[in-house]
N, C-alpha and C. Protein backbone atom coordinates (compact mmCIF):
# COMPACT_ATOMS: atom_id res chain seq x y z
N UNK A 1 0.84 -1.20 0.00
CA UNK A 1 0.00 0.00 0.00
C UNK A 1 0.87 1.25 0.00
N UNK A 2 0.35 2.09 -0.62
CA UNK A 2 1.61 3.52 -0.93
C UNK A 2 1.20 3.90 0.37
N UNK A 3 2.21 5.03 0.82
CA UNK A 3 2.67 5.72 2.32
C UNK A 3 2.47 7.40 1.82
N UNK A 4 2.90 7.85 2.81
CA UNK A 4 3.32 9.11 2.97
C UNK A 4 4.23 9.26 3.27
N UNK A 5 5.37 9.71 2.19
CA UNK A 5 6.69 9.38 2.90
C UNK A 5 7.58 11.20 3.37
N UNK A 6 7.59 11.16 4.65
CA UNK A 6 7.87 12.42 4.89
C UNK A 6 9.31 12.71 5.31
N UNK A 7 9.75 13.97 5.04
CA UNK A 7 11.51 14.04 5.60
C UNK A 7 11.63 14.71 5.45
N UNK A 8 12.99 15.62 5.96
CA UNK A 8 13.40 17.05 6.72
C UNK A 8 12.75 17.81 5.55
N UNK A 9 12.32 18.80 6.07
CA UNK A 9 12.47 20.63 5.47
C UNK A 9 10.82 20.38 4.66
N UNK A 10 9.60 19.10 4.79
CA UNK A 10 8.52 18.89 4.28
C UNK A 10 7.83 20.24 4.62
N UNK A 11 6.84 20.50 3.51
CA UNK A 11 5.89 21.42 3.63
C UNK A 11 4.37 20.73 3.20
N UNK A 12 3.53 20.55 4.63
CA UNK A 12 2.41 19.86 4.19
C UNK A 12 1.52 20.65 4.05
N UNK A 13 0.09 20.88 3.18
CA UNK A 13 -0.54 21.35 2.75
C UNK A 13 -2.04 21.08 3.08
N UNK A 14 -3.05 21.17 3.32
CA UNK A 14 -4.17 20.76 3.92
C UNK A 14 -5.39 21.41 3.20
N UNK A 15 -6.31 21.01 2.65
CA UNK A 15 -7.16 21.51 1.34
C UNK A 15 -8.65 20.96 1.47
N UNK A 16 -9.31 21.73 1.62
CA UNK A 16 -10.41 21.21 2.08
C UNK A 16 -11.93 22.32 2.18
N UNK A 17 -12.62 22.13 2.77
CA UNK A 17 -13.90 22.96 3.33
C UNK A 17 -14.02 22.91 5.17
N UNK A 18 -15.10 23.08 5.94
CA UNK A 18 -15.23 22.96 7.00
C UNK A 18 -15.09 22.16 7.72
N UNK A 19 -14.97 20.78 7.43
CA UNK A 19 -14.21 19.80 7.71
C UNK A 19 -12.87 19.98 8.39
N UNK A 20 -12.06 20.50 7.00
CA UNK A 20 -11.12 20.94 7.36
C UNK A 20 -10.57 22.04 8.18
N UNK A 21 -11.18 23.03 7.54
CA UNK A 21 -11.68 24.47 8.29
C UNK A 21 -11.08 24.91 9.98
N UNK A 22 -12.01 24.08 10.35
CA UNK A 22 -12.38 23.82 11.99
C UNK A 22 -11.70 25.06 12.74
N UNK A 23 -12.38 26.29 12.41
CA UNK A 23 -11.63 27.40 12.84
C UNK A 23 -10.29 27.82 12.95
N UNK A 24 -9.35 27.29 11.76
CA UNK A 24 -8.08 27.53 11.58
C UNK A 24 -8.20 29.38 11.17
N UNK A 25 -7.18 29.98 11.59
CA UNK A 25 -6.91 31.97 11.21
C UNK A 25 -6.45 31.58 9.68
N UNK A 26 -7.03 32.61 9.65
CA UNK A 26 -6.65 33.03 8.08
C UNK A 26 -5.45 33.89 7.92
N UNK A 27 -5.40 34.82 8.89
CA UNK A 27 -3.92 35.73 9.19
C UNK A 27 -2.69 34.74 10.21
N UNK A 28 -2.85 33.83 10.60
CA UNK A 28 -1.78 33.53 11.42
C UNK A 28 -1.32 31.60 11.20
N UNK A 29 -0.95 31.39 10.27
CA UNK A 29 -0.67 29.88 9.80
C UNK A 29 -0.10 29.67 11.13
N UNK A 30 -0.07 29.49 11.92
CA UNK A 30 0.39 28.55 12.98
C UNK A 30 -0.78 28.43 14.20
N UNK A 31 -2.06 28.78 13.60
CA UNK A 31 -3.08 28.56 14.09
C UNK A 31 -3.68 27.42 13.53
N UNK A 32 -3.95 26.34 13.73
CA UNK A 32 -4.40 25.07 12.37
C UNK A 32 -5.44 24.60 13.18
N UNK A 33 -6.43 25.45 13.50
CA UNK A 33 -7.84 25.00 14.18
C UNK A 33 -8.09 24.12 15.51
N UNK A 34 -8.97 23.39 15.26
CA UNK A 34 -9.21 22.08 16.87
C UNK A 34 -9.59 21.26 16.03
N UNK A 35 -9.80 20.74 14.78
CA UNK A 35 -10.04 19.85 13.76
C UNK A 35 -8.62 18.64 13.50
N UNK A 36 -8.96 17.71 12.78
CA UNK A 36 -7.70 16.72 12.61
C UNK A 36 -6.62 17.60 12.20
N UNK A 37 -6.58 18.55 11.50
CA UNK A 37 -5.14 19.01 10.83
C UNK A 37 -4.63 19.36 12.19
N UNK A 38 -5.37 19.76 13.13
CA UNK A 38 -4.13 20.36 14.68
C UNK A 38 -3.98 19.09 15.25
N UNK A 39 -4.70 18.22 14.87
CA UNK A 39 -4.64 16.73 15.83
C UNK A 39 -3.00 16.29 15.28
N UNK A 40 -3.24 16.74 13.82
CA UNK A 40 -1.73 15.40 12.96
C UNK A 40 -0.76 16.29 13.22
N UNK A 41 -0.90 17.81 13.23
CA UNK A 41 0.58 18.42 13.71
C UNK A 41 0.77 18.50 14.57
N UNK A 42 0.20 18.49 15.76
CA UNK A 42 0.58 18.33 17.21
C UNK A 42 1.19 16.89 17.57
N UNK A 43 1.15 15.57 16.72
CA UNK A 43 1.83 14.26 16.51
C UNK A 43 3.20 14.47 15.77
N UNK A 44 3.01 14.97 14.68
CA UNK A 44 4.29 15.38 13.91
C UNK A 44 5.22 16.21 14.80
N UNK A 45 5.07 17.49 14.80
CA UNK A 45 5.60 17.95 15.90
C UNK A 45 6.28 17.45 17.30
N UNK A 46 5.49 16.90 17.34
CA UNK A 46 6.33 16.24 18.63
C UNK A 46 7.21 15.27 18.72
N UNK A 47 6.68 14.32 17.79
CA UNK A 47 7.63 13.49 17.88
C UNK A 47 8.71 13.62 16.38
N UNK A 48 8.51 14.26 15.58
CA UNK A 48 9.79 14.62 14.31
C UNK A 48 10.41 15.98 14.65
N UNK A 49 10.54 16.47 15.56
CA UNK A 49 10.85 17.91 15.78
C UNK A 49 12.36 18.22 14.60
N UNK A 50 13.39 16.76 14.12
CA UNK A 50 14.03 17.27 13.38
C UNK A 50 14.19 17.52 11.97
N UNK A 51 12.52 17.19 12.01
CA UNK A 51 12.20 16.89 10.28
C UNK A 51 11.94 18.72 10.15
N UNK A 52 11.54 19.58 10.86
CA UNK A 52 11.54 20.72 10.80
C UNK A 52 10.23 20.82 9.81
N UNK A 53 9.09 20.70 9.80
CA UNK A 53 7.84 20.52 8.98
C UNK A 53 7.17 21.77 9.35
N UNK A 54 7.05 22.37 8.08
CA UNK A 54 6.02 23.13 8.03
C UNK A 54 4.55 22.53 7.67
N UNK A 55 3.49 23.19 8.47
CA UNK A 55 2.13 22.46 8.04
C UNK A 55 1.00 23.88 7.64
N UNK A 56 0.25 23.46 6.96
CA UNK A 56 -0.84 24.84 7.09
C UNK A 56 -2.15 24.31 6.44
N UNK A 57 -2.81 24.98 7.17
CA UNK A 57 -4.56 24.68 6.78
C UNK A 57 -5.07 25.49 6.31
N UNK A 58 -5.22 25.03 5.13
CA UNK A 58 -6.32 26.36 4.16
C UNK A 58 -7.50 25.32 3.51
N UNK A 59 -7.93 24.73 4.70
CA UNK A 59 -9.55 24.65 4.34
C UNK A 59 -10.52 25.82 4.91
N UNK A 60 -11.83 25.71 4.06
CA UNK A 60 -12.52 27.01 3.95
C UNK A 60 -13.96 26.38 4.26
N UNK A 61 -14.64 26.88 5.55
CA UNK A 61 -15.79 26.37 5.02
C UNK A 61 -16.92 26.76 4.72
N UNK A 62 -17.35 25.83 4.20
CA UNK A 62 -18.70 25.94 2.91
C UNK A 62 -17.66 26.20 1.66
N UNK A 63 -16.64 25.39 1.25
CA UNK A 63 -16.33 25.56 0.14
C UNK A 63 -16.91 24.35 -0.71
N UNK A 64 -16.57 24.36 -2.04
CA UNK A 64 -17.33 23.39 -2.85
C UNK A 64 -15.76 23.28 -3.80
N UNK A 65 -15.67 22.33 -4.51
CA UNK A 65 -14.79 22.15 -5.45
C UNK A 65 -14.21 23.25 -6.59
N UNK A 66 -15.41 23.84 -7.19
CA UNK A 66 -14.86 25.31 -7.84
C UNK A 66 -14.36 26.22 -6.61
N UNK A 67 -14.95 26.28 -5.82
CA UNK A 67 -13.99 27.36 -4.62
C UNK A 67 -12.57 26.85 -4.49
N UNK A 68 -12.67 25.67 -4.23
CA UNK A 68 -10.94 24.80 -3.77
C UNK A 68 -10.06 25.60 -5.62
N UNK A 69 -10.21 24.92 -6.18
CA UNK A 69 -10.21 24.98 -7.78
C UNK A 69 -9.77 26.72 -7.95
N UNK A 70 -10.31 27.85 -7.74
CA UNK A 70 -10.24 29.33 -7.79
C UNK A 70 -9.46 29.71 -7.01
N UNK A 71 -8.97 29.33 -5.88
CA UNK A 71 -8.24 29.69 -4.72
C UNK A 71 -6.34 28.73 -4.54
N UNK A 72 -6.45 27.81 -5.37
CA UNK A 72 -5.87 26.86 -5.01
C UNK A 72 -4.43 27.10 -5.65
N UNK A 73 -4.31 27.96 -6.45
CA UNK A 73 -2.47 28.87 -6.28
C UNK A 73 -2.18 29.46 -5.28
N UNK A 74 -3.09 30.47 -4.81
CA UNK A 74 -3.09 31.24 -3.46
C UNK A 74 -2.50 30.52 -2.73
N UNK A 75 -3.67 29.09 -2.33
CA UNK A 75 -3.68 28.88 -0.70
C UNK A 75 -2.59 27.20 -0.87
N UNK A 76 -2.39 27.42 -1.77
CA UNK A 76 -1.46 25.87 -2.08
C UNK A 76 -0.07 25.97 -2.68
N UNK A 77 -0.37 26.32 -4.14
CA UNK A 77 0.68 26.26 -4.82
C UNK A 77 1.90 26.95 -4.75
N UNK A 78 1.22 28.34 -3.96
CA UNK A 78 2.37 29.16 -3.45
C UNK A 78 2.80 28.96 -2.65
N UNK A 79 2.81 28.06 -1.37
CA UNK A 79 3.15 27.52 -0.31
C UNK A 79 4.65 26.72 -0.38
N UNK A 80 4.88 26.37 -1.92
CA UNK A 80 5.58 25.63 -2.45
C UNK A 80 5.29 23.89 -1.73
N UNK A 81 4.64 23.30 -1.62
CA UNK A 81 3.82 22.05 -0.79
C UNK A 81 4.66 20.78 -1.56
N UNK A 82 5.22 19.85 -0.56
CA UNK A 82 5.77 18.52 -1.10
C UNK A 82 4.82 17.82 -0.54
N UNK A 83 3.40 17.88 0.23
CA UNK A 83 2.65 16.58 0.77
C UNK A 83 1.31 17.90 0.47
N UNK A 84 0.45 17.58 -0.64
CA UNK A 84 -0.60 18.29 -0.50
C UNK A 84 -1.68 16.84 0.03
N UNK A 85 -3.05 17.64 1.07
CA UNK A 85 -3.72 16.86 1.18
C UNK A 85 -5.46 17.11 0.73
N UNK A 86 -6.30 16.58 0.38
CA UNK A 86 -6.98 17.40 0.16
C UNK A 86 -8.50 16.30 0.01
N UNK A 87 -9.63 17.07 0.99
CA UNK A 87 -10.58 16.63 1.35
C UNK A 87 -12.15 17.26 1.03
N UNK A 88 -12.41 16.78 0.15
CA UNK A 88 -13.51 17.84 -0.78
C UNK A 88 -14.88 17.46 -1.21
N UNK A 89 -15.88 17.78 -1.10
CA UNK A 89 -16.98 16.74 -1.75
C UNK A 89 -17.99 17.17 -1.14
N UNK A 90 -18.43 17.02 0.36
CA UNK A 90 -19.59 17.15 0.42
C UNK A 90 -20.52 18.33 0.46
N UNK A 91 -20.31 19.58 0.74
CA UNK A 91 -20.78 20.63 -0.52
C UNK A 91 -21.41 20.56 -1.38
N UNK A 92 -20.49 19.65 -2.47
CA UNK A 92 -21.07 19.95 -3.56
C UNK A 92 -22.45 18.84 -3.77
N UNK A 93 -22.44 17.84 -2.47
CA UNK A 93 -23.61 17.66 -2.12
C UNK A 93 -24.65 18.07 -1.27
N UNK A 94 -23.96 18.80 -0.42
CA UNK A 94 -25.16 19.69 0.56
C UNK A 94 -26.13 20.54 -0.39
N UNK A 95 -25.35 21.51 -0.88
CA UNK A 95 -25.96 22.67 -1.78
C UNK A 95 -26.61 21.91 -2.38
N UNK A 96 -26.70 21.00 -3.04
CA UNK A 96 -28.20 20.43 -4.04
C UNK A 96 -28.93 20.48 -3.07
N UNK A 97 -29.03 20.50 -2.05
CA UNK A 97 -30.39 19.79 -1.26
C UNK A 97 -30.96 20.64 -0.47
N UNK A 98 -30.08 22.08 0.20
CA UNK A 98 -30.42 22.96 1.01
C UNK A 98 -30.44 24.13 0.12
N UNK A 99 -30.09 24.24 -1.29
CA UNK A 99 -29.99 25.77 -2.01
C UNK A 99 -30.16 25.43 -3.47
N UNK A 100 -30.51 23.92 -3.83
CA UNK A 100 -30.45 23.93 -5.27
C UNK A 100 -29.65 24.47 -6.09
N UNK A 101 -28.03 24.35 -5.51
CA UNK A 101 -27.04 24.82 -5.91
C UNK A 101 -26.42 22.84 -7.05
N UNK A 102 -26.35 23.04 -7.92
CA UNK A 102 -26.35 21.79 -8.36
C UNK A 102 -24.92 21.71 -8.96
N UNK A 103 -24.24 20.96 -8.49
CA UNK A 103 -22.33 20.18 -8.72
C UNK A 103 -22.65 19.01 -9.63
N UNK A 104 -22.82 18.77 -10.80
CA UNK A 104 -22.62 17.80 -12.06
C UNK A 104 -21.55 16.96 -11.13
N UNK A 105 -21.60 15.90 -11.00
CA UNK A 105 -20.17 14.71 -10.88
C UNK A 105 -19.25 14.94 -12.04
N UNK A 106 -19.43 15.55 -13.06
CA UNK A 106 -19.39 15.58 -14.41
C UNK A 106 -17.96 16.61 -14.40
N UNK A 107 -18.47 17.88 -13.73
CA UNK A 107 -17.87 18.94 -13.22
C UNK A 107 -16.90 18.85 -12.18
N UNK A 108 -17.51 18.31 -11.03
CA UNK A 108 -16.27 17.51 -10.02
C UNK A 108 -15.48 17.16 -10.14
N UNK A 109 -15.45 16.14 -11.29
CA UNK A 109 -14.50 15.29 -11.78
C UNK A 109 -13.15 16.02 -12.68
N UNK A 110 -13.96 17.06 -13.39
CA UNK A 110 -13.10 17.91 -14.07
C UNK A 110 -12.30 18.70 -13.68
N UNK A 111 -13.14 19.60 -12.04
CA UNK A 111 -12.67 20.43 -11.46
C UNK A 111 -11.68 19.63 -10.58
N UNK A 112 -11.74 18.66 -9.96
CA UNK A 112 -10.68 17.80 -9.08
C UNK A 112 -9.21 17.52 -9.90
N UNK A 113 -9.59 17.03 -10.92
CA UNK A 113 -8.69 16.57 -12.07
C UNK A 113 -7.87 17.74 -12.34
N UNK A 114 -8.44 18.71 -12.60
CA UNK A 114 -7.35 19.76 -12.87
C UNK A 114 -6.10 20.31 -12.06
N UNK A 115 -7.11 20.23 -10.46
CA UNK A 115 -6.48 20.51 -9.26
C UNK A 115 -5.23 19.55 -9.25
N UNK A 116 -5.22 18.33 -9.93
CA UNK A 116 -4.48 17.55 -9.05
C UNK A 116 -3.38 17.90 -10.63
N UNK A 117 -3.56 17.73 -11.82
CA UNK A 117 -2.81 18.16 -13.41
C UNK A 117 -1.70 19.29 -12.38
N UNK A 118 -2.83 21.01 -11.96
CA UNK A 118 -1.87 21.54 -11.44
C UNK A 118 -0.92 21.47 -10.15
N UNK A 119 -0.98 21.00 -9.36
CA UNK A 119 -0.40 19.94 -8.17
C UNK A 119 0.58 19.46 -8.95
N UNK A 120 0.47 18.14 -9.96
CA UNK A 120 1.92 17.72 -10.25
C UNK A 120 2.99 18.72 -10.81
N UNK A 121 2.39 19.46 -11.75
CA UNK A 121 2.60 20.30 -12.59
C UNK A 121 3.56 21.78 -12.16
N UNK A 122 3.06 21.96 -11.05
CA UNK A 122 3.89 23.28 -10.55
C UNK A 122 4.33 22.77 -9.54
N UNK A 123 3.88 21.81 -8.12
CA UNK A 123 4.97 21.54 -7.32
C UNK A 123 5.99 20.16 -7.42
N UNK A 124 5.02 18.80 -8.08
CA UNK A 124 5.44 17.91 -7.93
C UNK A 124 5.26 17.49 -6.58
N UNK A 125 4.31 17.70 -5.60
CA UNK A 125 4.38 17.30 -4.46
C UNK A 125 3.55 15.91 -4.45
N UNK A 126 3.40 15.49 -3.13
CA UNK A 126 3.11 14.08 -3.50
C UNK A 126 1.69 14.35 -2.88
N UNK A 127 0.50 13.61 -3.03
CA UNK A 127 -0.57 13.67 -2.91
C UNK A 127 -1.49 12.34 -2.11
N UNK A 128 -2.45 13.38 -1.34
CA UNK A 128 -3.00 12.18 -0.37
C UNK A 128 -4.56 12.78 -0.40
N UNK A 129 -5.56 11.93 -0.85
CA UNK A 129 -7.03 12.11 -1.50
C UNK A 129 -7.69 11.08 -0.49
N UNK A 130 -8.18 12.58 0.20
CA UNK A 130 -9.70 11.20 1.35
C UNK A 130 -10.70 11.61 0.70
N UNK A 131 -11.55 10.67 0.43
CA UNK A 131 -12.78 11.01 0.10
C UNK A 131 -14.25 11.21 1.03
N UNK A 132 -14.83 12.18 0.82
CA UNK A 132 -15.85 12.77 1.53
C UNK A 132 -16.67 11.90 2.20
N UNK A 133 -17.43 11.89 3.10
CA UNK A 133 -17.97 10.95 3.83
C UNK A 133 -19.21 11.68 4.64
N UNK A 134 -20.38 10.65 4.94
CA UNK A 134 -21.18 11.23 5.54
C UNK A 134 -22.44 10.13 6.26
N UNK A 135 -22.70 10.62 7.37
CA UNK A 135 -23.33 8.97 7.83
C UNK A 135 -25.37 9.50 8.15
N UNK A 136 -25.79 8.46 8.33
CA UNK A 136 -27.00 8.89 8.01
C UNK A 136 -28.15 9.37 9.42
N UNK A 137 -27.51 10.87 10.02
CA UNK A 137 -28.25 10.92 11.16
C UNK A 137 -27.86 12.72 11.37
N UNK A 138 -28.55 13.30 10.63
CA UNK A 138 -30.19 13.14 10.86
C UNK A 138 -30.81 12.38 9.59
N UNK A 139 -31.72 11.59 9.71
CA UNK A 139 -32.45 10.70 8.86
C UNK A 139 -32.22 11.47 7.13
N UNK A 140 -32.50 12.56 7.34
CA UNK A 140 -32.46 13.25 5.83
C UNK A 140 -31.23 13.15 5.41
N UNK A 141 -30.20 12.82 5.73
CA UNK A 141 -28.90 12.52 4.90
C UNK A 141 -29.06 11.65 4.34
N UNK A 142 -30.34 10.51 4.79
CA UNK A 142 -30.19 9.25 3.57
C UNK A 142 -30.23 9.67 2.15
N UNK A 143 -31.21 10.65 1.92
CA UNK A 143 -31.30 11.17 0.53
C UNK A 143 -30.54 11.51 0.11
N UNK A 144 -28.75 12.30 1.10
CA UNK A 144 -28.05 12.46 -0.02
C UNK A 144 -26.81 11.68 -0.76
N UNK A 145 -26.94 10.14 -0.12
CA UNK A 145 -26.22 9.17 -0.39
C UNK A 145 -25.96 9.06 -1.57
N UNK A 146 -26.64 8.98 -2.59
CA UNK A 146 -26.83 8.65 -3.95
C UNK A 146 -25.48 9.72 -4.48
N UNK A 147 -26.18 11.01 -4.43
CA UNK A 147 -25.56 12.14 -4.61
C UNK A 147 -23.51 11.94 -4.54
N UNK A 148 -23.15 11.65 -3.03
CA UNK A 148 -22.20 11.61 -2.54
C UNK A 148 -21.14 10.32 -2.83
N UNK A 149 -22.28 8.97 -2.96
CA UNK A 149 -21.45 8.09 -3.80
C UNK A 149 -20.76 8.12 -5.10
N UNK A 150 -21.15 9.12 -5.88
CA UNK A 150 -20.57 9.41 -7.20
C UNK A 150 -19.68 9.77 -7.00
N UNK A 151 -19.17 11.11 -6.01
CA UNK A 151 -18.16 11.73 -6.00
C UNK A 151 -17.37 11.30 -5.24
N UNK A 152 -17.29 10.14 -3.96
CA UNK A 152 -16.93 8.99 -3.62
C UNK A 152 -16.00 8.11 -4.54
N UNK A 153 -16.65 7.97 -5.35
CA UNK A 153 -15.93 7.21 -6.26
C UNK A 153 -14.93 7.42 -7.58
N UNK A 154 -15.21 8.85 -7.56
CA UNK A 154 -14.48 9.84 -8.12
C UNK A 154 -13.06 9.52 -7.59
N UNK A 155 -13.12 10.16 -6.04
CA UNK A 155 -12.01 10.64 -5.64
C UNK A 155 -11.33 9.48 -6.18
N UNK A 156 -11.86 7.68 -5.58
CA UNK A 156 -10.98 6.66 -5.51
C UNK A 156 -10.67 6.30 -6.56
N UNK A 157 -11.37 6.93 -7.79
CA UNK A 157 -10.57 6.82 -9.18
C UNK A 157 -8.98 7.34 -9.51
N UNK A 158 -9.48 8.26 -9.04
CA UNK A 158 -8.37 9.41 -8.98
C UNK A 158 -7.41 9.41 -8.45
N UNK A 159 -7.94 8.68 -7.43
CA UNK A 159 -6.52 8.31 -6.53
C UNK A 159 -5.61 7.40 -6.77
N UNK A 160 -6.00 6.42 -7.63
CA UNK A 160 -5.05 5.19 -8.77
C UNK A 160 -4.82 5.53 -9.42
N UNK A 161 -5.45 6.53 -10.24
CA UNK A 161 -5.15 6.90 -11.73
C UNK A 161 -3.82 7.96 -11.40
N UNK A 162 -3.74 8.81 -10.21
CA UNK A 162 -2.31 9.20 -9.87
C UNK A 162 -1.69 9.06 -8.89
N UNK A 163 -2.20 7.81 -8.71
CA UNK A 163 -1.24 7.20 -7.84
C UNK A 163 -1.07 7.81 -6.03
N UNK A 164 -2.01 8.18 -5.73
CA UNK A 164 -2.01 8.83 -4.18
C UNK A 164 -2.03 8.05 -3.49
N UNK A 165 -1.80 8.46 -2.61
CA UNK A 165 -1.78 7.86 -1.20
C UNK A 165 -3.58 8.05 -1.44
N UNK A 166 -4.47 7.28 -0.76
CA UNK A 166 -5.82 6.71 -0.76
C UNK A 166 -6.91 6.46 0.86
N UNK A 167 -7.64 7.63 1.11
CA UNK A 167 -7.24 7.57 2.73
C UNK A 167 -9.26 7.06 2.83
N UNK A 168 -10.06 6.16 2.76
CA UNK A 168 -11.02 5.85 2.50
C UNK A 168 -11.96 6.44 3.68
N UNK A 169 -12.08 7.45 4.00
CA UNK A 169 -12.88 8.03 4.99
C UNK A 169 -14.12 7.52 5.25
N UNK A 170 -15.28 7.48 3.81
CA UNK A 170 -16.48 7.20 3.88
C UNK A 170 -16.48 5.91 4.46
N UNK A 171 -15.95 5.11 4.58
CA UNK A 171 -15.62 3.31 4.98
C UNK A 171 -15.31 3.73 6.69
N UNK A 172 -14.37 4.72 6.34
CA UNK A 172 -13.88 4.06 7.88
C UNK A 172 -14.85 4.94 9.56
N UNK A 173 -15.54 5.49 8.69
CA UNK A 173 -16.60 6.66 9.30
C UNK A 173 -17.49 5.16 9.98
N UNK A 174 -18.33 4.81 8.42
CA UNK A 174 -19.11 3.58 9.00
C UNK A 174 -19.02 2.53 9.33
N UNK A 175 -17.59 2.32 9.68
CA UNK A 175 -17.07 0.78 10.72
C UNK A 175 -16.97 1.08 12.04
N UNK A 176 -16.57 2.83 12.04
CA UNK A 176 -16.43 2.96 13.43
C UNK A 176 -18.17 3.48 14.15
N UNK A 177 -18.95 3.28 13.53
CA UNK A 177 -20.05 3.45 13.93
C UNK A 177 -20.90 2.44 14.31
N UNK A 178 -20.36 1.10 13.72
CA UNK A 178 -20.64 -0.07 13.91
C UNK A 178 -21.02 -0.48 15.55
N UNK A 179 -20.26 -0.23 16.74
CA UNK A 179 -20.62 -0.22 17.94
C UNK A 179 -21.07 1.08 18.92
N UNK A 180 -21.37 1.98 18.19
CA UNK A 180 -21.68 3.14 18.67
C UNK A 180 -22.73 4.07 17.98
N UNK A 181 -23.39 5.27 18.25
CA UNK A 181 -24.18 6.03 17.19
C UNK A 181 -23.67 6.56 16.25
N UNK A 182 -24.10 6.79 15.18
CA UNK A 182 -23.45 8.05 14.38
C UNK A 182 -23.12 9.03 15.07
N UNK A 183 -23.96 9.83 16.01
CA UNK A 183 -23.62 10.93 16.53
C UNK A 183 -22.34 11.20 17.34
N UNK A 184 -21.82 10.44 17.92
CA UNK A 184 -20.48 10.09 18.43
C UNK A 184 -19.39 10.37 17.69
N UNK A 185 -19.67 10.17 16.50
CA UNK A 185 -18.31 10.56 15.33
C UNK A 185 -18.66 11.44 14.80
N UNK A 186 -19.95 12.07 14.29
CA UNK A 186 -20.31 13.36 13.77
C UNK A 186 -21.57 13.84 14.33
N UNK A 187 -21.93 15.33 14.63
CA UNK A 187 -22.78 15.63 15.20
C UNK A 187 -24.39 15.97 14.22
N UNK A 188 -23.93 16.11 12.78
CA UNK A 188 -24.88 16.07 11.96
C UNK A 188 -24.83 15.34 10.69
N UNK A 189 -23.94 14.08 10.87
CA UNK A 189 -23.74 13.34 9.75
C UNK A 189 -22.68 13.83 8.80
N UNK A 190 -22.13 14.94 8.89
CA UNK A 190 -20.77 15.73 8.26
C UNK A 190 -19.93 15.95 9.32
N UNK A 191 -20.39 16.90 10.20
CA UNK A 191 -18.73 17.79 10.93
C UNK A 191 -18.86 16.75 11.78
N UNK A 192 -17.19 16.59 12.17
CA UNK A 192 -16.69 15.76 13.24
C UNK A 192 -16.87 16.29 14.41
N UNK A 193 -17.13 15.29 15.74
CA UNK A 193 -17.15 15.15 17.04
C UNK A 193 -15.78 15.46 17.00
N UNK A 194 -15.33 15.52 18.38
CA UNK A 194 -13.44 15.43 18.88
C UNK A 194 -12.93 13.95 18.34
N UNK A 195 -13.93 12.94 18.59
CA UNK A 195 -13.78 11.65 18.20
C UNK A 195 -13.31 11.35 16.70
N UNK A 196 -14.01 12.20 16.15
CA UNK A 196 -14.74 11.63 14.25
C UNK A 196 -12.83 12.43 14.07
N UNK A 197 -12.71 13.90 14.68
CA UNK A 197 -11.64 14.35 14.07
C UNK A 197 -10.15 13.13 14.18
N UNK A 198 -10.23 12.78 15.66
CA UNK A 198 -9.06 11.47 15.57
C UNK A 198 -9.09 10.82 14.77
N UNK A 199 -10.60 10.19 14.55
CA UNK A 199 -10.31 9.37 13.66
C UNK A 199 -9.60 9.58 12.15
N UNK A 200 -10.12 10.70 12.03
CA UNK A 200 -9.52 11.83 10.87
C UNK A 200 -7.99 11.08 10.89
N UNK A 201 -7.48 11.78 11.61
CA UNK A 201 -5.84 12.55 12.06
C UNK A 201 -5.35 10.82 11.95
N UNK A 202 -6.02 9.76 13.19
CA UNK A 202 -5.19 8.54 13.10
C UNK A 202 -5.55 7.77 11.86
N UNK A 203 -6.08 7.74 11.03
CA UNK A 203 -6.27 7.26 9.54
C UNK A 203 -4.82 7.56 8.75
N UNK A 204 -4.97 9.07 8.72
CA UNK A 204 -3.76 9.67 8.02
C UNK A 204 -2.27 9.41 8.37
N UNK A 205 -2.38 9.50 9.91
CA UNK A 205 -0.53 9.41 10.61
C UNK A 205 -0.28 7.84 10.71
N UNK A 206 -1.19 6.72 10.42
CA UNK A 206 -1.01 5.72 9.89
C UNK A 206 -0.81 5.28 8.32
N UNK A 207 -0.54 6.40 8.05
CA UNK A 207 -0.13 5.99 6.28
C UNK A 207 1.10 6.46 5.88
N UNK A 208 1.83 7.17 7.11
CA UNK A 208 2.92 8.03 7.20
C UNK A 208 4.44 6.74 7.66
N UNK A 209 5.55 7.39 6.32
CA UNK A 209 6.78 6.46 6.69
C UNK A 209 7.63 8.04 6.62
N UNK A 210 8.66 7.60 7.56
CA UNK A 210 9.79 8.60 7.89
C UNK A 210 10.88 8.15 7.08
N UNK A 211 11.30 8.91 6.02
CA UNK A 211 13.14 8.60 4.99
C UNK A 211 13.68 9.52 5.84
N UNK A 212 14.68 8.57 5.96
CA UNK A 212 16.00 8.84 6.86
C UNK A 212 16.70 9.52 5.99
C-alpha cells in the first residue's frame, strides 16, 4: 500500500472545506484550528521535531470544489507544498439539497482533475485524497447518499489513476459506527465530534513512513 513518505524541510498542505476548516486563522498559519489538521501536527511535531515541517490549513468552510479549484495557487501552490492533502466533496452535495445549488459529478471530476494536473505540474508534491464521507443521522442525509457516492468514487478513481496515497474516509466513518451512534463521530452526519476528528488525524498518521 503507498505511504506518505515524509523528511526534513517537508511542507504539508491541507485543502479542504469545514471539515477541514475547523476554525483555523486566516492571518496567522500557525493557528491550524481544533479539527484533525491540529490533531496530525501536534503528533508530527512532537515526535519529528528534526524533520523541521512546516504544516498549514487552508480549508474554507462551505467551500465546494470550484472554490478549492479558484483559490488553489493562493492557498497551495504558493506555499511551495511537497505533501498536499486534500478533502472535498460534500458541498457539492449539501448545496443540491439545502440551495439547489447543483455540482454535475461531471464537473467535479473535471474540477478535481485539474487541481491535481496543477499539483503535479507546478509543485510535484506528493498527494493524499480522502474522500468525503457522511453517515445517516439526521435521517435526511439518507437522501443524499446517492448524490455523494458518485463523487466517492471519483475521488478513488483518482486516486489510482495518480497514484495517491488513498485515505477511505467514507468506509472508515461507518465501521467505526458499527458499535456506537453516528452521533459520536459526527454531530450532523458531516462535521466531526473530537472523536470523528481522531479518527480523521489517526487514519492519516497511519499511512505516514519517515526517509531517513
Amino acid at each position: 500500500m503507498k505511504k506518505i513518505e515524509l523528511q526534513e524541510n517537508e511542507v504539508l498542505v491541507f485543502q479542504g472545506d469545514s471539515v477541514t476548516d475547523c476554525g483555523c486563522s486566516k492571518e496567522d498559519d500557525s493557528y491550524l484550528g481544533n479539527g484533525y489538521v491540529g490533531l496530525i501536527a501536534a503528533r508530527l511535531l512532537f515526535c519529528y521535531p528534526e524533520l523541521n515541517l512546516r504544516i498549514y490549513n487552508k480549508g474554507y468552510s462551505g467551500n465546494r470544489i470550484y472554490d478549492m479549484e479558484a483559490r488553489f495557487d493562493k492557498d497551495c501552490i504558493d506555499l511551495k507544498p511537497t505533501t498536499i492533502t486534500i478533502l472535498i466533496g460534500i458541498n457539492d452535495t449539501w448545496r443540491r439539497f439545502d440551495s439547489n445549488l447543483i455540482s454535475k459529478p461531471s464537473e467535479y471530476y473535471a474540477s478535481y482533475r485539474r487541481i491535481l494536473d496543477k499539483s503535479l505540474e507546478k509543485s510535484k508534491a506528493k498527494l493524499v485524497l480522502m474522500d468525503p464521507f457522511l453517515l445517516p443521522d439526521p435521517p435526511d442525509r439518507k437522501a443524499w447518499r446517492e448524490d455523494l457516492e458518485e463523487r466517492i468514487n471519483i475521488v478513488r478513481n483518482l486516486a489510482k489513476e495518480y497514484q495517491a496515497v488513498y485515505i477511505p474516509l467514507d468506509s472508515l466513518f461507518y465501521q467505526a459506527s458499527i458499535n456506537t451512534s453516528y452521533n459520536y463521530w459526527c454531530l450532523d452526519g458531516v462535521h466531526p465530534t473530537l472523536a470523528g476528528h481522531s479518527l480523521i488525524a489517526n487514519a492519516w498518521l497511519q499511512n505516514i513512513v519517515i526517509k531517513s
